[in-house]
Protein backbone atom coordinates (compact mmCIF):
# COMPACT_ATOMS: atom_id res chain seq x y z
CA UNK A 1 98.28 78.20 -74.91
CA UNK A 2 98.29 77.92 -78.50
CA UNK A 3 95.19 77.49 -80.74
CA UNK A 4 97.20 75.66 -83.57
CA UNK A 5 97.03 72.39 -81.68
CA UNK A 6 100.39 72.28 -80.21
CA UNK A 7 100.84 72.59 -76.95
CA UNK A 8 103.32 74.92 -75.76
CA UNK A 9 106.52 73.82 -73.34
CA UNK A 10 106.36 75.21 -70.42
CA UNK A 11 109.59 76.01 -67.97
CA UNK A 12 108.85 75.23 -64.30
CA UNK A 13 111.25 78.15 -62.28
CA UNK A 14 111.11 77.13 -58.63
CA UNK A 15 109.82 79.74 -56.27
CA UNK A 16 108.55 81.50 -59.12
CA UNK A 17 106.17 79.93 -61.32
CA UNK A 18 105.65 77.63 -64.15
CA UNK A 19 105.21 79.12 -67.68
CA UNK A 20 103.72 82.21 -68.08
CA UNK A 21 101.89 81.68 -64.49
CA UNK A 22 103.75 83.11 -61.08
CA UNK A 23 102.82 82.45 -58.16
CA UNK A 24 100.63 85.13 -56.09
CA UNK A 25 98.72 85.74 -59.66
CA UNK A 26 94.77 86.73 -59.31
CA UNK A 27 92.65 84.72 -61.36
CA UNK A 28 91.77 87.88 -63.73
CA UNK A 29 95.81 87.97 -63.99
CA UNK A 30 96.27 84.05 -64.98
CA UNK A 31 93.12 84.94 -67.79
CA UNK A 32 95.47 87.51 -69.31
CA UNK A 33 98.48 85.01 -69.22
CA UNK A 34 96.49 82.39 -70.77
CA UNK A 35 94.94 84.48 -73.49
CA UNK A 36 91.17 83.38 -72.24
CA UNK A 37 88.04 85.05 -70.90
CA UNK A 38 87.00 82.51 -68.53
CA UNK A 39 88.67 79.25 -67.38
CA UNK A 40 86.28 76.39 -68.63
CA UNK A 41 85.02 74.80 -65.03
CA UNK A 42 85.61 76.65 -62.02
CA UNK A 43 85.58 73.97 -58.57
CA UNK A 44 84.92 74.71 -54.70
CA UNK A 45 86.97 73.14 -52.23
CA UNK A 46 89.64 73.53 -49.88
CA UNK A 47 91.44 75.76 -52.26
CA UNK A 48 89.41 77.44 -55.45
CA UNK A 49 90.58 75.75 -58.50
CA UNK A 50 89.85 77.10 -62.02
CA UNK A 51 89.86 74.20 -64.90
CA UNK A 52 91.55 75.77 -68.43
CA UNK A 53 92.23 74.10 -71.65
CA UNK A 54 94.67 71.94 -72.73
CA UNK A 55 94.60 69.96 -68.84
CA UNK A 56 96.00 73.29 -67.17
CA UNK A 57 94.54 73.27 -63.59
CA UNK A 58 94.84 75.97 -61.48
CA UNK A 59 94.36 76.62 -57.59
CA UNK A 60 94.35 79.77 -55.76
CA UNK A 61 94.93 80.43 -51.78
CA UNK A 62 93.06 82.95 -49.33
CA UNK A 63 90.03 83.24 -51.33
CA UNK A 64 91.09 83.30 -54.56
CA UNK A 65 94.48 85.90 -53.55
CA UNK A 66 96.91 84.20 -55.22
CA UNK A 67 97.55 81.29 -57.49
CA UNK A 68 99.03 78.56 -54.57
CA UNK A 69 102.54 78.00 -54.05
CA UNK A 70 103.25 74.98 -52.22
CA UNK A 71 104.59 75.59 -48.62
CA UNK A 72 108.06 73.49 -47.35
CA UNK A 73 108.17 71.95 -44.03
């Protein structure tokens, strides 16, 4: 994320990830990526979900394991 305003691009790679987050990532992993201590709001639920600036939403599986990847039939 950039502090200057602009908001960054950000590549989706299937399988893999989108931006500097990858799939399987622990939430003290995303914080690195990001560039943050702490995510701004942090929500319960069927999957934990960690709110960070600039709209970025992120959900974990298995207890906070692993940032989600979404499963194909």
């Amino acid at each position: 994320m950039s502090a200057d305003g602009e908001r960054e691009r950000w590549e989706r790679a299937p399988e893999v990830g989108v931006g500097p987050l990858r799939f399987g990532m622990s939430s003290a992993d995303v914080k690195v990526a990001l560039g943050v201590s702490a995510p701004q709001e942090q929500v319960g639920g069927p999957y934990e979900q960690e709110n960070f600036a600039d709209g970025v939403k992120v959900f974990y599986c298995e207890g906070r394991q692993g940032v989600c990847r979404r499963r194909r039939a």
